[in-house]
Protein backbone atom coordinates (compact mmCIF):
# COMPACT_ATOMS: atom_id res chain seq x y z
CA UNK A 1 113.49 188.52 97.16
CA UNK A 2 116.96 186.72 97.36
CA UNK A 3 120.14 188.45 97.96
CA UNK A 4 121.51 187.68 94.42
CA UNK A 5 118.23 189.45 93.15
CA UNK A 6 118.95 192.94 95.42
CA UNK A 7 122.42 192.86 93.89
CA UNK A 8 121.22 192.72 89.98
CA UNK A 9 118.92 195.23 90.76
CA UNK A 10 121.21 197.32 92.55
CA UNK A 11 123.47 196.77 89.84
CA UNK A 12 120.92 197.75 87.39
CA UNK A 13 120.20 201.07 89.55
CA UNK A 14 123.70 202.09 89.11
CA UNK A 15 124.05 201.63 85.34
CA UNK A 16 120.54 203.94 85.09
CA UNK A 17 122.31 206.35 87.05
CA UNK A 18 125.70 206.61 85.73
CA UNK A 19 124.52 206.42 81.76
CA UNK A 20 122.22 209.13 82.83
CA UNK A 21 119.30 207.52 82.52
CA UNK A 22 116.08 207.04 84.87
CA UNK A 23 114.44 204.28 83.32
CA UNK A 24 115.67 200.50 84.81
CA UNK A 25 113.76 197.06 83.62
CA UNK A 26 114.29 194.07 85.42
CA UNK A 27 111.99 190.79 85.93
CA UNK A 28 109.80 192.02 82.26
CA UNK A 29 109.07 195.38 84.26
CA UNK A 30 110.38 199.08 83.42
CA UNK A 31 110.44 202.18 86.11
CA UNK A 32 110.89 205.01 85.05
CA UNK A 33 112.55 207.72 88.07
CA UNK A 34 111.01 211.11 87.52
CA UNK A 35 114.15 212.70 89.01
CA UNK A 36 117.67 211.94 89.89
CA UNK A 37 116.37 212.39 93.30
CA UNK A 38 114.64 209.44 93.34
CA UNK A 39 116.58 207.04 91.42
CA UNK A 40 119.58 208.42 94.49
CA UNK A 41 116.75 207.14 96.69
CA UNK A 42 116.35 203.72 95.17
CA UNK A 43 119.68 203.25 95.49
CA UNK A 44 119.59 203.93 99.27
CA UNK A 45 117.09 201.76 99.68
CA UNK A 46 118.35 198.80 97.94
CA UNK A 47 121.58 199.19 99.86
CA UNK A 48 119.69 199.34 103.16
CA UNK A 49 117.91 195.82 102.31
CA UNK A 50 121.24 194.62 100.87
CA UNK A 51 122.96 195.15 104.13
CA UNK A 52 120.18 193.43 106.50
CA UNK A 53 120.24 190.50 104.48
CA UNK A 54 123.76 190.18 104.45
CA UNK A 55 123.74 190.94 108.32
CA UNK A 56 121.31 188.14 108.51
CA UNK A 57 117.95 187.91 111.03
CA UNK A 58 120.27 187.34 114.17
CA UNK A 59 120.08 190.25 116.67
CA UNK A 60 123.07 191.52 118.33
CA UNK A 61 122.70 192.68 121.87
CA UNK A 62 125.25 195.18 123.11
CA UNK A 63 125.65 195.08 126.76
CA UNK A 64 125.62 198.54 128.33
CA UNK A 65 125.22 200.10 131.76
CA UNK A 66 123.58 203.08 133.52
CA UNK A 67 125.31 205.22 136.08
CA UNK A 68 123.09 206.69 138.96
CA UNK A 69 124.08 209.42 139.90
């Protein structure tokens, strides 16, 4: 799944959620949320895969040191 697809369906996610609806159809398919729980959770989760593909597969190493004591 491409980046440009996470966005429309985040997109689409929002929309359900705002107009206060929990069904969302995207690539010929419909879910339906049972609560607004869920759909909140969808959203969380796109966001989370959003944000690691716009962060890319590169790691970033953090230097840090330990103190004996």
């Amino acid at each position: 799944m491409t980046l440009d697809d996470l966005k429309s369906r985040h997109s689409a996610l929002l929309v359900a959620r705002y107009s206060g609806t929990r069904s969302v159809s995207y690539d010929g398919k419909t879910v339906t949320y049972g609560t607004d729980a869920e759909l909140a959770a969808a959203i969380s989760d796109i966001e989370r895969r959003i944000a690691k593909a716009e962060r890319g597969t590169g790691r970033i190493l953090r230097p840090y040191t330990v103190k004996d004591l």
